[in-house]
PDB file of N, CA and C in Angstrom:
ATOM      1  N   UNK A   1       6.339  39.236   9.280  1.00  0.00           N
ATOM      2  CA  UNK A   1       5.724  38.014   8.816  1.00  0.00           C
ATOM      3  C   UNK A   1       4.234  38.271   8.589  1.00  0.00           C
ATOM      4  N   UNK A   2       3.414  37.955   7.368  1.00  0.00           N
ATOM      5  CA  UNK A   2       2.291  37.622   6.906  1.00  0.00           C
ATOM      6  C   UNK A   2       1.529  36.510   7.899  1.00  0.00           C
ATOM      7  N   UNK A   3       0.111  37.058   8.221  1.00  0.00           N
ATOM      8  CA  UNK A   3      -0.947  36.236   8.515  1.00  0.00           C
ATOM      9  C   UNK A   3      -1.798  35.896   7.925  1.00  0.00           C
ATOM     10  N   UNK A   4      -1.596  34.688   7.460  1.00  0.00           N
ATOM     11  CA  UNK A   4      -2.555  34.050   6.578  1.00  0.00           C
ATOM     12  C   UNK A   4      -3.871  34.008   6.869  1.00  0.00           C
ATOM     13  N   UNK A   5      -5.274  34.159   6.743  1.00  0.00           N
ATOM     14  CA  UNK A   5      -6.098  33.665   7.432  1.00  0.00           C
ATOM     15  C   UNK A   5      -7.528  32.942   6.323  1.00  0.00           C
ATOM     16  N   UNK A   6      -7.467  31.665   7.030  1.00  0.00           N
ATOM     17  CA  UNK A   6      -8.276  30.648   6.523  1.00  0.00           C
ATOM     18  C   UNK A   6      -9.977  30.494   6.672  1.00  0.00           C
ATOM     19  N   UNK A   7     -10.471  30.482   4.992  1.00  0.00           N
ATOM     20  CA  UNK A   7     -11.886  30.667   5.649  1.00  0.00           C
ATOM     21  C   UNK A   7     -12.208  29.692   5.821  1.00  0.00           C
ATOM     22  N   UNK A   8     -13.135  28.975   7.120  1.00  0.00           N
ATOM     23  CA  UNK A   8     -13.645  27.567   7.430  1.00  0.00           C
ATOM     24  C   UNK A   8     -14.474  26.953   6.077  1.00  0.00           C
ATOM     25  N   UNK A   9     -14.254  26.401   5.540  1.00  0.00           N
ATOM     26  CA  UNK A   9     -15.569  26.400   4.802  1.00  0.00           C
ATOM     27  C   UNK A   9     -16.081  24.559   5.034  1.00  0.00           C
ATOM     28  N   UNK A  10     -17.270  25.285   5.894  1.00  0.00           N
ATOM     29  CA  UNK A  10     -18.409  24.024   6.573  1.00  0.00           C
ATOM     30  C   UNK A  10     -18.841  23.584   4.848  1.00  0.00           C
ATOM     31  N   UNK A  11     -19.029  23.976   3.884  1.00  0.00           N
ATOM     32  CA  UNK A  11     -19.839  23.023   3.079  1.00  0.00           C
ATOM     33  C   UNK A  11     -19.189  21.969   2.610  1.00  0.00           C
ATOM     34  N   UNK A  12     -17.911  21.473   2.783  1.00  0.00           N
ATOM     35  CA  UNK A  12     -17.106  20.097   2.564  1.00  0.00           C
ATOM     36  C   UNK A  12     -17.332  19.039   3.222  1.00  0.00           C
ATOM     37  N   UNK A  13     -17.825  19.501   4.590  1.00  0.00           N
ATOM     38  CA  UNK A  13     -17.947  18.618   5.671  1.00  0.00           C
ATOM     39  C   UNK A  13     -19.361  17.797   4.889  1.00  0.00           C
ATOM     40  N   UNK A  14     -20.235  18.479   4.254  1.00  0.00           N
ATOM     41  CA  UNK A  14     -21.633  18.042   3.521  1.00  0.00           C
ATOM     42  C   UNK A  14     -21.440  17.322   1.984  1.00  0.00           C
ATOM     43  N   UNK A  15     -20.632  17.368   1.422  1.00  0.00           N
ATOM     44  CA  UNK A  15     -20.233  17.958  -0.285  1.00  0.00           C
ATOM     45  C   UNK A  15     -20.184  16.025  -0.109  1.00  0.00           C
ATOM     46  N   UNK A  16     -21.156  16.062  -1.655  1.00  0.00           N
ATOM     47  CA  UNK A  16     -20.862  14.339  -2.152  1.00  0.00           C
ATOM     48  C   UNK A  16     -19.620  13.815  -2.267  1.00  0.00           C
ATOM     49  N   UNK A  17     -18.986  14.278  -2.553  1.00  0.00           N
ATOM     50  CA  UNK A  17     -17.513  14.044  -2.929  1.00  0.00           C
ATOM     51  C   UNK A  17     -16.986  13.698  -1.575  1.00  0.00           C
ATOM     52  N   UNK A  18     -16.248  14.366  -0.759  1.00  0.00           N
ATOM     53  CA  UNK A  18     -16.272  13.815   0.124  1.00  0.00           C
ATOM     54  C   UNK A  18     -17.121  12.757   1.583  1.00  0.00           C
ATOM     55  N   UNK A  19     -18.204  12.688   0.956  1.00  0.00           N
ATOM     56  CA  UNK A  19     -18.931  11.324   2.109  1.00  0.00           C
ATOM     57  C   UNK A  19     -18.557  10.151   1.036  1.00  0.00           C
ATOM     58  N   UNK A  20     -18.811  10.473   0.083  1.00  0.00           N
ATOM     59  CA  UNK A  20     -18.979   9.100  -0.984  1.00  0.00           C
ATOM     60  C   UNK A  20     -17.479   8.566  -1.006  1.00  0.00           C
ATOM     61  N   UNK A  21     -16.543   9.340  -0.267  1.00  0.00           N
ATOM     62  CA  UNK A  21     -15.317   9.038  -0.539  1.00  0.00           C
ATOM     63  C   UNK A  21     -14.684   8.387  -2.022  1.00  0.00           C
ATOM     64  N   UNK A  22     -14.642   9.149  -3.204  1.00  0.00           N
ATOM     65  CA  UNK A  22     -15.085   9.021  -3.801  1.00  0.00           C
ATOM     66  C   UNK A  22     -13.096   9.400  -4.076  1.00  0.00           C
ATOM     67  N   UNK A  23     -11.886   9.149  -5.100  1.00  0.00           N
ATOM     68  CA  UNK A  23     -10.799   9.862  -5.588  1.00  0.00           C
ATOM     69  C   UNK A  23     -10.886  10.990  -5.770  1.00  0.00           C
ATOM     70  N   UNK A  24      -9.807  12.301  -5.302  1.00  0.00           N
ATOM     71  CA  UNK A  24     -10.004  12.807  -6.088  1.00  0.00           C
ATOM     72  C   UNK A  24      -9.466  13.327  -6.751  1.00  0.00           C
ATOM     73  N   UNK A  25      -8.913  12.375  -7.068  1.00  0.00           N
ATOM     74  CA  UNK A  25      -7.967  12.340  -9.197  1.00  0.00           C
ATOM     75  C   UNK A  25      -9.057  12.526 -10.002  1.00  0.00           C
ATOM     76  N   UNK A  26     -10.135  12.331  -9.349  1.00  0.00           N
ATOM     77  CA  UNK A  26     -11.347  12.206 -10.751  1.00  0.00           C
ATOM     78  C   UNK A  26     -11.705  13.737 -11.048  1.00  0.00           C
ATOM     79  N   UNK A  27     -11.303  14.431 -10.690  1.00  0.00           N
ATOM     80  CA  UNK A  27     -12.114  16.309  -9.758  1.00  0.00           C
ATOM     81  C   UNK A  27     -10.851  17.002 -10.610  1.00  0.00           C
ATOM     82  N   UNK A  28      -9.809  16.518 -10.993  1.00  0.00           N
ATOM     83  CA  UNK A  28      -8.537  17.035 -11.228  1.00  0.00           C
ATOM     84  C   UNK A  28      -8.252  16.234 -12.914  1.00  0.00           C
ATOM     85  N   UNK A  29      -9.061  15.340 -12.903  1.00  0.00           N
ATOM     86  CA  UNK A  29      -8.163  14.318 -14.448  1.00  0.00           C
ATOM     87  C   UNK A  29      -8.602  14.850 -15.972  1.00  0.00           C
ATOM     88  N   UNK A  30      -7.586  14.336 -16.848  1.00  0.00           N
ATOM     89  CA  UNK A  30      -7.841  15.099 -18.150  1.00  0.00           C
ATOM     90  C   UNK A  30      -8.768  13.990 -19.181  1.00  0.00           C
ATOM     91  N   UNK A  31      -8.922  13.019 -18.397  1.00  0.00           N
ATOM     92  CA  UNK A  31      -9.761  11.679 -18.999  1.00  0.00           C
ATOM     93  C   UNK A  31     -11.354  12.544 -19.267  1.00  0.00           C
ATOM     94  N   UNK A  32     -12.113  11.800 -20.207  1.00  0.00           N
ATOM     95  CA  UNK A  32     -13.649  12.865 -20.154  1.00  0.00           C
ATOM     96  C   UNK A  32     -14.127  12.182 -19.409  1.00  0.00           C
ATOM     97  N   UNK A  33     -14.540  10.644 -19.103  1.00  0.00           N
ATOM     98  CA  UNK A  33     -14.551   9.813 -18.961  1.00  0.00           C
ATOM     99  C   UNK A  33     -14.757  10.069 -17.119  1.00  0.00           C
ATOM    100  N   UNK A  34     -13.610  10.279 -16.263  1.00  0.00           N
ATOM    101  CA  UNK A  34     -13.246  10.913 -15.126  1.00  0.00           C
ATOM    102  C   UNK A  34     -14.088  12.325 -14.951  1.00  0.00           C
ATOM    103  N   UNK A  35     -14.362  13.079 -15.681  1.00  0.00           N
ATOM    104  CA  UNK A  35     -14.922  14.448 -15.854  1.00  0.00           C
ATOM    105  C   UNK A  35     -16.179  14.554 -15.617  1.00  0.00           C
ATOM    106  N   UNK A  36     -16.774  13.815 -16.123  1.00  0.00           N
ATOM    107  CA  UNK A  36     -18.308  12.988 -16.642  1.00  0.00           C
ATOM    108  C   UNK A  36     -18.768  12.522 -15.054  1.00  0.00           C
ATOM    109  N   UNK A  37     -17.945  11.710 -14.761  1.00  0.00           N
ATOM    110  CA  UNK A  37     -18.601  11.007 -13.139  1.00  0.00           C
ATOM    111  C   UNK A  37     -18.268  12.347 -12.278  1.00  0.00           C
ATOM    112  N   UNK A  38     -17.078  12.928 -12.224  1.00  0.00           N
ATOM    113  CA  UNK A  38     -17.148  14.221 -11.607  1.00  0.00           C
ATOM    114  C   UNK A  38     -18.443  15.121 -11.554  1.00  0.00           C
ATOM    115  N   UNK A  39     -19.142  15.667 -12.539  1.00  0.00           N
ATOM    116  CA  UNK A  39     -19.805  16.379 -12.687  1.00  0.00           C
ATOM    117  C   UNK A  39     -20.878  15.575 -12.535  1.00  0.00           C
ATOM    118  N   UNK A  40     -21.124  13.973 -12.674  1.00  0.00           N
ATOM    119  CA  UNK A  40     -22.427  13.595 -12.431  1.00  0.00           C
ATOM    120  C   UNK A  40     -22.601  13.445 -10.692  1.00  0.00           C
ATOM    121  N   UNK A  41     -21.637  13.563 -10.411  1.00  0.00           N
ATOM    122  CA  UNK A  41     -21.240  13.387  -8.245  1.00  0.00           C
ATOM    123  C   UNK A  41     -21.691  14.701  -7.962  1.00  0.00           C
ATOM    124  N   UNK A  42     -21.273  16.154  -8.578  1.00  0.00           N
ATOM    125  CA  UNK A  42     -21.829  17.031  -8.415  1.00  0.00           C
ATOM    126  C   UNK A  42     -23.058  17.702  -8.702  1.00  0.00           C
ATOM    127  N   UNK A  43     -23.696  17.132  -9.314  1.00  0.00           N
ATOM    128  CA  UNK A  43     -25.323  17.177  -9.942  1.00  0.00           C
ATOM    129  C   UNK A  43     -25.729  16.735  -8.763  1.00  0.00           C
ATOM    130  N   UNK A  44     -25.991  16.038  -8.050  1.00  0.00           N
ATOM    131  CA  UNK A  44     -26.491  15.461  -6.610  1.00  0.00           C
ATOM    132  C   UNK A  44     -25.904  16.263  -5.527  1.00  0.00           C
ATOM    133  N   UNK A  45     -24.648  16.837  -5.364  1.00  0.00           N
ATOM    134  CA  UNK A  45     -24.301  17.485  -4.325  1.00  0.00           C
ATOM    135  C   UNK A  45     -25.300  18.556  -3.468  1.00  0.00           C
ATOM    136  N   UNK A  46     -25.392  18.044  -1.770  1.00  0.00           N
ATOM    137  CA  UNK A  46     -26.207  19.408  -1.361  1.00  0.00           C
ATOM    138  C   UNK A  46     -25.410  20.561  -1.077  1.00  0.00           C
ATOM    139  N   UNK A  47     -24.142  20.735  -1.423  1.00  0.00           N
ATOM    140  CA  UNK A  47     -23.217  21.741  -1.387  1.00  0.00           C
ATOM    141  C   UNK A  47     -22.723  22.399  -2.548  1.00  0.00           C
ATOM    142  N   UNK A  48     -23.344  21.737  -4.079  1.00  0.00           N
ATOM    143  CA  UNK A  48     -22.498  22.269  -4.792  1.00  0.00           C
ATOM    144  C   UNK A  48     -22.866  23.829  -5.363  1.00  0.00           C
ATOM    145  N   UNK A  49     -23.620  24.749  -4.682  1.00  0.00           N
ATOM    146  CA  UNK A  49     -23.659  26.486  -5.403  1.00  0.00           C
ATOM    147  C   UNK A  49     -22.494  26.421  -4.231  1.00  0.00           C
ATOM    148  N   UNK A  50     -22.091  26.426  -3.003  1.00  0.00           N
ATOM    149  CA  UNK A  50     -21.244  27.044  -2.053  1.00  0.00           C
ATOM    150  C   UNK A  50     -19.973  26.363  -2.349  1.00  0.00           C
ATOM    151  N   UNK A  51     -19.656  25.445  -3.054  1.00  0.00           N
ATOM    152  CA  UNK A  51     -18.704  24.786  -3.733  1.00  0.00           C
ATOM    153  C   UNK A  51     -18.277  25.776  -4.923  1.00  0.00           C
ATOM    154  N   UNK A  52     -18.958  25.865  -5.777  1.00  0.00           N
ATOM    155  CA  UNK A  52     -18.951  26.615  -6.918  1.00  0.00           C
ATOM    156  C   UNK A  52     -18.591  28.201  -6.625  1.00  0.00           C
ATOM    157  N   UNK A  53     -19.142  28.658  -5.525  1.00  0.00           N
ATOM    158  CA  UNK A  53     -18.814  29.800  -5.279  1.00  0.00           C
ATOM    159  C   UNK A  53     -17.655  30.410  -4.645  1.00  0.00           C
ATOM    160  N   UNK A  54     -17.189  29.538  -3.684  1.00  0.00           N
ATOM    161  CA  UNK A  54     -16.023  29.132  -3.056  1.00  0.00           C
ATOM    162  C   UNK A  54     -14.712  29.243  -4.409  1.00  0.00           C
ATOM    163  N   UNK A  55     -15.343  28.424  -5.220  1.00  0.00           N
ATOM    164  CA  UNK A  55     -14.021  27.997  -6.687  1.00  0.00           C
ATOM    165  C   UNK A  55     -13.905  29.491  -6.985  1.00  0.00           C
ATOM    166  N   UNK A  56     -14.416  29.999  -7.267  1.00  0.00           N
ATOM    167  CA  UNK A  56     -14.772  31.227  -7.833  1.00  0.00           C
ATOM    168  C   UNK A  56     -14.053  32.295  -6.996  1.00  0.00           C
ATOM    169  N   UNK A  57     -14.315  32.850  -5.782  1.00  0.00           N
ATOM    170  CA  UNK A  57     -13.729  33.368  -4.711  1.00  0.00           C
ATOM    171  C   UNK A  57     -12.223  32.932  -5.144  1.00  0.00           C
ATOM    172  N   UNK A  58     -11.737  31.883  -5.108  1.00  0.00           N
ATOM    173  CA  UNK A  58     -10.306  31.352  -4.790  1.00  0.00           C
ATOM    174  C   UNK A  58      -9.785  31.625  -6.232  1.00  0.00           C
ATOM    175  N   UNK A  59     -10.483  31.616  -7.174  1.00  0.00           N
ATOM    176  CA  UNK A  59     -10.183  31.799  -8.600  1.00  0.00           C
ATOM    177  C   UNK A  59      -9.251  30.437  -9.003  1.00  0.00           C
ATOM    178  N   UNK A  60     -10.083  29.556  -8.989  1.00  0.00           N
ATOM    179  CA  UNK A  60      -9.665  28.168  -9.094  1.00  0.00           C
ATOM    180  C   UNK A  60      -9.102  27.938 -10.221  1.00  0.00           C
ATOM    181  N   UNK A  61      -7.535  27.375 -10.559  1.00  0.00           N
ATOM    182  CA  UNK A  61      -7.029  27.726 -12.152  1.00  0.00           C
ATOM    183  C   UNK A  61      -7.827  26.286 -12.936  1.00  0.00           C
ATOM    184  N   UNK A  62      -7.894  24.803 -12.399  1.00  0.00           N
ATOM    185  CA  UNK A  62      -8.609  23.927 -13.023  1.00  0.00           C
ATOM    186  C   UNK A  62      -9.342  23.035 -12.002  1.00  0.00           C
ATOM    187  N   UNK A  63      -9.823  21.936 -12.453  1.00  0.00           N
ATOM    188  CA  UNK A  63     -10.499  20.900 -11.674  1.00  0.00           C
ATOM    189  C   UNK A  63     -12.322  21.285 -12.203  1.00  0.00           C
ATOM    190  N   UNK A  64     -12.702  20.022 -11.238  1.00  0.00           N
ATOM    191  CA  UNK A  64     -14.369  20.361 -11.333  1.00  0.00           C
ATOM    192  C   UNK A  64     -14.648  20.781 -10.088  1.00  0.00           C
ATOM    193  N   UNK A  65     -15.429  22.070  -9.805  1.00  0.00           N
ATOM    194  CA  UNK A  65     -15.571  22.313  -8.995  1.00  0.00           C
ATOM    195  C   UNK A  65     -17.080  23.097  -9.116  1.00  0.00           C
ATOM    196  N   UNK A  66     -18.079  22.931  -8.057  1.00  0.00           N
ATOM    197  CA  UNK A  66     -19.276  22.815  -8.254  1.00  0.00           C
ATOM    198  C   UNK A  66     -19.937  22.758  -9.662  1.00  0.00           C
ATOM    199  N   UNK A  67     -19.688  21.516  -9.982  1.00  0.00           N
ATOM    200  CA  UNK A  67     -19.998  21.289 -11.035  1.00  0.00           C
ATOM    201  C   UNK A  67     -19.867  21.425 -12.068  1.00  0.00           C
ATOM    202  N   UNK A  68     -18.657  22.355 -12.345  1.00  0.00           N
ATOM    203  CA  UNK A  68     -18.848  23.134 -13.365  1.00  0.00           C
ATOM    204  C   UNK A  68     -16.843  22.770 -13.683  1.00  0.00           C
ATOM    205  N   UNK A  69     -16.430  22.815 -14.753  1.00  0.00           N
ATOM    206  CA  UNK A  69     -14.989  22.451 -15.253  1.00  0.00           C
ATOM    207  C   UNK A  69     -14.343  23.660 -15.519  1.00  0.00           C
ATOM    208  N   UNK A  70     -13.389  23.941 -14.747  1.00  0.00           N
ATOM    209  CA  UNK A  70     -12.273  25.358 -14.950  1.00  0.00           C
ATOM    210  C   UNK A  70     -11.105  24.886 -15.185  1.00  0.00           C
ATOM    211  N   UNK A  71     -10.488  25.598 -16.574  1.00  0.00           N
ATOM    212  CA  UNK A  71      -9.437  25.488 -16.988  1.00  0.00           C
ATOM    213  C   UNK A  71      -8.608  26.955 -16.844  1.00  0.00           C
ATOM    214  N   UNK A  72      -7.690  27.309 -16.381  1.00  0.00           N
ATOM    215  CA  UNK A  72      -7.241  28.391 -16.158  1.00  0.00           C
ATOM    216  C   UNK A  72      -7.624  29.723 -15.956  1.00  0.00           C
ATOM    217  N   UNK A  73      -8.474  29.078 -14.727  1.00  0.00           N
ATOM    218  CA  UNK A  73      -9.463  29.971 -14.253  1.00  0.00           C
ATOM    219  C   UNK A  73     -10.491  30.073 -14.529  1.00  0.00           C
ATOM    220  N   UNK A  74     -10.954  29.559 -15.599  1.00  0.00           N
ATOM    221  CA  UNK A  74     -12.554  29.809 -16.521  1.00  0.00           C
ATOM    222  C   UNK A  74     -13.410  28.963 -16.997  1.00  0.00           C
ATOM    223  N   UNK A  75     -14.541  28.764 -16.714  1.00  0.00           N
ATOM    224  CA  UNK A  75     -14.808  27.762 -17.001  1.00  0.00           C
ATOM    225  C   UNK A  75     -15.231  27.257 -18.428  1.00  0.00           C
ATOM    226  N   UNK A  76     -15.502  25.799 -18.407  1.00  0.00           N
ATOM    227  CA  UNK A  76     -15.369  25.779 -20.149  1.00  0.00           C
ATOM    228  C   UNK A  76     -16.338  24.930 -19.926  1.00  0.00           C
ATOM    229  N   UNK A  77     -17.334  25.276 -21.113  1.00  0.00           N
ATOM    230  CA  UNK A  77     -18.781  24.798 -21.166  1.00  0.00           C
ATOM    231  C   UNK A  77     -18.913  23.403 -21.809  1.00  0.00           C
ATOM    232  N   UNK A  78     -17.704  22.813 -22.630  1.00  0.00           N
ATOM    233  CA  UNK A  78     -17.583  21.731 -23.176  1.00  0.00           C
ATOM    234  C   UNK A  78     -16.036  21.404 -22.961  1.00  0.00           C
ATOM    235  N   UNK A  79     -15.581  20.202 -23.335  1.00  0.00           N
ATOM    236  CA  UNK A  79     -14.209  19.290 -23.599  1.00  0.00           C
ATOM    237  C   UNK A  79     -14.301  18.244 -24.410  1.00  0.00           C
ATOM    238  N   UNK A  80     -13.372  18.730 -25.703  1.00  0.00           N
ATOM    239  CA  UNK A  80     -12.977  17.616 -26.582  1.00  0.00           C
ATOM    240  C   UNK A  80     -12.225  16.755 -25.761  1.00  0.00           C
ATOM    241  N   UNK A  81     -11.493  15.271 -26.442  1.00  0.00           N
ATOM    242  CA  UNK A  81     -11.282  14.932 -26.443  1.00  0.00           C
ATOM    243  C   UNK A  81      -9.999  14.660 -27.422  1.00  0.00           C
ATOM    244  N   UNK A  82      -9.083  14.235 -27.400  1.00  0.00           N
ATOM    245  CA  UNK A  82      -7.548  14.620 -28.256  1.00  0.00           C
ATOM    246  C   UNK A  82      -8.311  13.858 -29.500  1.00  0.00           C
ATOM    247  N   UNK A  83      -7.696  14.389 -30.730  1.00  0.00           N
ATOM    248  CA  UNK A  83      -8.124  13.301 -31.762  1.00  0.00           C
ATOM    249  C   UNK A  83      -9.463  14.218 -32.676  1.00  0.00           C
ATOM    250  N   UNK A  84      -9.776  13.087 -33.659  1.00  0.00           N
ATOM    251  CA  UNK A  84     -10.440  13.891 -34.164  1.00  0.00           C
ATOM    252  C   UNK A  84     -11.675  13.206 -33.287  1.00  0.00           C
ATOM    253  N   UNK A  85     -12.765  14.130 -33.174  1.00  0.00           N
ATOM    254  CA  UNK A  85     -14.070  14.083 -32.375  1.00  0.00           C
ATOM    255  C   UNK A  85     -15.296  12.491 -32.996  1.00  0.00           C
ATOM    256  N   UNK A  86     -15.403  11.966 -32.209  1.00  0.00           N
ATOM    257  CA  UNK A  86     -16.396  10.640 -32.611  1.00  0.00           C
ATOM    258  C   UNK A  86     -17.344  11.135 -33.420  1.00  0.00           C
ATOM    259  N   UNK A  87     -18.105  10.113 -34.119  1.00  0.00           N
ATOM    260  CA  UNK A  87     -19.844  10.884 -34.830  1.00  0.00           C
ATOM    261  C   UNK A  87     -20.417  10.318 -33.912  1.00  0.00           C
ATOM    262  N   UNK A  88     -20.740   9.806 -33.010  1.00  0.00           N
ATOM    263  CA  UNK A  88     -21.212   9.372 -31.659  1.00  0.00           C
ATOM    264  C   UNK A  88     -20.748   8.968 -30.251  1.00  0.00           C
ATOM    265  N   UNK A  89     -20.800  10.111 -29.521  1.00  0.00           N
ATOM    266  CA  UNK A  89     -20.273  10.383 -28.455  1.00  0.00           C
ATOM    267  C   UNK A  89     -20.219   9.115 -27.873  1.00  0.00           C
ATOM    268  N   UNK A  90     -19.249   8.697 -26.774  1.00  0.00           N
ATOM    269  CA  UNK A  90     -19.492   7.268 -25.948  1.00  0.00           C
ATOM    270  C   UNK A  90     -20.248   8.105 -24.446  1.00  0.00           C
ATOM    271  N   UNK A  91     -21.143   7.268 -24.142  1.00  0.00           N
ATOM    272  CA  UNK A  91     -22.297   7.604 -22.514  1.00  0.00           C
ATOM    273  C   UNK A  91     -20.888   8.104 -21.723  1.00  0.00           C
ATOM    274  N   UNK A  92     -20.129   7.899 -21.608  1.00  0.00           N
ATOM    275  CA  UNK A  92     -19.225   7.785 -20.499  1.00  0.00           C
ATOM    276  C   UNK A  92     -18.849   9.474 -20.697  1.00  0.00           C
ATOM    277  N   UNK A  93     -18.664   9.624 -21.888  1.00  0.00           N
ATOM    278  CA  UNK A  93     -17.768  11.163 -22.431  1.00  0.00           C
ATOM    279  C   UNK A  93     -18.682  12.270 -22.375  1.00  0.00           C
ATOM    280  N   UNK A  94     -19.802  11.967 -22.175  1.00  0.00           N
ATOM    281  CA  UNK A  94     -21.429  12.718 -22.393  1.00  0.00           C
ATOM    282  C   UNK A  94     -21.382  14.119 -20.831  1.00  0.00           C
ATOM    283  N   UNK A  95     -20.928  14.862 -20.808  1.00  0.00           N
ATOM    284  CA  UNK A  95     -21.565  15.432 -19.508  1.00  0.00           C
ATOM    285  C   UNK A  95     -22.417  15.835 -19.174  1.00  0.00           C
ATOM    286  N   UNK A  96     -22.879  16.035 -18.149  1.00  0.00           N
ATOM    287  CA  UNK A  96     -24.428  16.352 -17.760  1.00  0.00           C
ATOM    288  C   UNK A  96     -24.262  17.621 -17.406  1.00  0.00           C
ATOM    289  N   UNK A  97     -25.125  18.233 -18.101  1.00  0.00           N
ATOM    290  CA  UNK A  97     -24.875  19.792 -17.811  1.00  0.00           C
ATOM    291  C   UNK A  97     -26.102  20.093 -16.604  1.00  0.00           C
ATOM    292  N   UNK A  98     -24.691  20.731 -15.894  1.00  0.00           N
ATOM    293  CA  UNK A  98     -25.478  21.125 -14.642  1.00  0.00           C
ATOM    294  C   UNK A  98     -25.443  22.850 -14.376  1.00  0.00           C
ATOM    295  N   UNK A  99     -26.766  23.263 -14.305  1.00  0.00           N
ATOM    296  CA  UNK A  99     -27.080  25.210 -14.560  1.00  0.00           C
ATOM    297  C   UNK A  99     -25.808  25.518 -13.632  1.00  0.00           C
ATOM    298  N   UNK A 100     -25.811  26.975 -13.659  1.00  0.00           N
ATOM    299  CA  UNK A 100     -24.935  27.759 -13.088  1.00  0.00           C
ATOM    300  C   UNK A 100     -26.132  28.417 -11.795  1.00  0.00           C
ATOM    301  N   UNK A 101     -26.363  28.560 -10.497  1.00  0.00           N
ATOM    302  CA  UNK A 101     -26.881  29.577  -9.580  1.00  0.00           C
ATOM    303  C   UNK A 101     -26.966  30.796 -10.140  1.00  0.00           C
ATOM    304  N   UNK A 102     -27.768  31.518 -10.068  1.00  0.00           N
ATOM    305  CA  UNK A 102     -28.352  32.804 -10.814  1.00  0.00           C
ATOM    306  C   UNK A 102     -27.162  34.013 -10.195  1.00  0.00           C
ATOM    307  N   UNK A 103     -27.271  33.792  -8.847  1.00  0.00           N
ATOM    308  CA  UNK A 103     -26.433  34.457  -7.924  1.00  0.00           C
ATOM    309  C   UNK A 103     -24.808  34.405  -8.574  1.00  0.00           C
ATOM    310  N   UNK A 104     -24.088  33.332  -9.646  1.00  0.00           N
ATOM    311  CA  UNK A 104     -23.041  33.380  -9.641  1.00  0.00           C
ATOM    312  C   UNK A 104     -22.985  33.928 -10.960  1.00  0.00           C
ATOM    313  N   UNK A 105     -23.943  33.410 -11.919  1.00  0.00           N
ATOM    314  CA  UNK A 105     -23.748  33.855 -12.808  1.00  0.00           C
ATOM    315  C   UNK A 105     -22.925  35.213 -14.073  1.00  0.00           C
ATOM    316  N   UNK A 106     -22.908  36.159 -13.043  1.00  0.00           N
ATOM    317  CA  UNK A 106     -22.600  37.649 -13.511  1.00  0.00           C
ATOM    318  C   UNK A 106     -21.067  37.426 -13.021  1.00  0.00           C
ATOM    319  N   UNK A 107     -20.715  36.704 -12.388  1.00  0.00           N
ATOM    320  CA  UNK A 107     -19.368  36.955 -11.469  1.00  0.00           C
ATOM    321  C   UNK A 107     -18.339  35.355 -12.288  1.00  0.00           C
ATOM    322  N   UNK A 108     -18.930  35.098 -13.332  1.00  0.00           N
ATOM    323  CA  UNK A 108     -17.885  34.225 -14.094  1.00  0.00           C
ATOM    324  C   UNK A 108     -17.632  34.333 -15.364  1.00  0.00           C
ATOM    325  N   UNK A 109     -16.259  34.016 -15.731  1.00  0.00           N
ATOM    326  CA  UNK A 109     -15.677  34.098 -16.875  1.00  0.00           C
ATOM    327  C   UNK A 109     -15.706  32.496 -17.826  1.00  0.00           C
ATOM    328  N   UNK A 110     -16.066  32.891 -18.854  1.00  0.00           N
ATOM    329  CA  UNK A 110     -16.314  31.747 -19.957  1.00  0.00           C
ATOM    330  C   UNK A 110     -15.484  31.162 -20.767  1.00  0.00           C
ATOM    331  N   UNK A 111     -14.583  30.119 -20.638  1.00  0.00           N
ATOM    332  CA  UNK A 111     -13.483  30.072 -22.094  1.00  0.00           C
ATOM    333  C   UNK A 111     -14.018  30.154 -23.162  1.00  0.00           C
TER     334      UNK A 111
END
């Protein structure tokens, strides 16, 4: 039998997302809308490079995770929306781009 072994990771206990108790269908949803408040919860996070780095480590296939949106593993610097694209974005669909840690930078893949 295999021993699994689990790394603690203290920065959740800190992470906006969880104090704000906040869903988190929103961290996981294909809405932009949902994506948008995701990533604006993580713009404030005092956990989100050890969040982000953590995703990364685990090779996270989707969700938002420090801030940043991974789709099968990689992250993707933008998201349409189904359909053909608005000539003016709605505030809600807008994401706030939040930098990448210098430190992670070299160690991620781009869709």
């Amino acid at each position: 039998m295999f021993a699994i072994e689990f790394k603690t990771e203290i920065w959740r206990e800190t992470a906006a997302c969880s104090e704000l108790g906040v869903p988190t269908g929103i961290f996981f949803s294909e809405d932009l809308g949902d994506i948008a408040q995701a990533k604006r919860i993580c713009s404030e996070c005092p956990s989100l490079s050890l969040c982000l780095e953590a995703a990364i480590e685990r090779n996270e296939p989707w969700g938002v995770w420090g801030g940043q949106l991974f789709r099968k593993g990689k992250i993707l610097t933008h998201k349409r929306g189904r359909g053909r694209p608005r000539k003016i974005p709605m505030p809600e669909e807008e994401f706030p781009v939040i930098p990448i840690p210098v430190h992670l930078q070299s160690t991620l893949r781009s869709a």
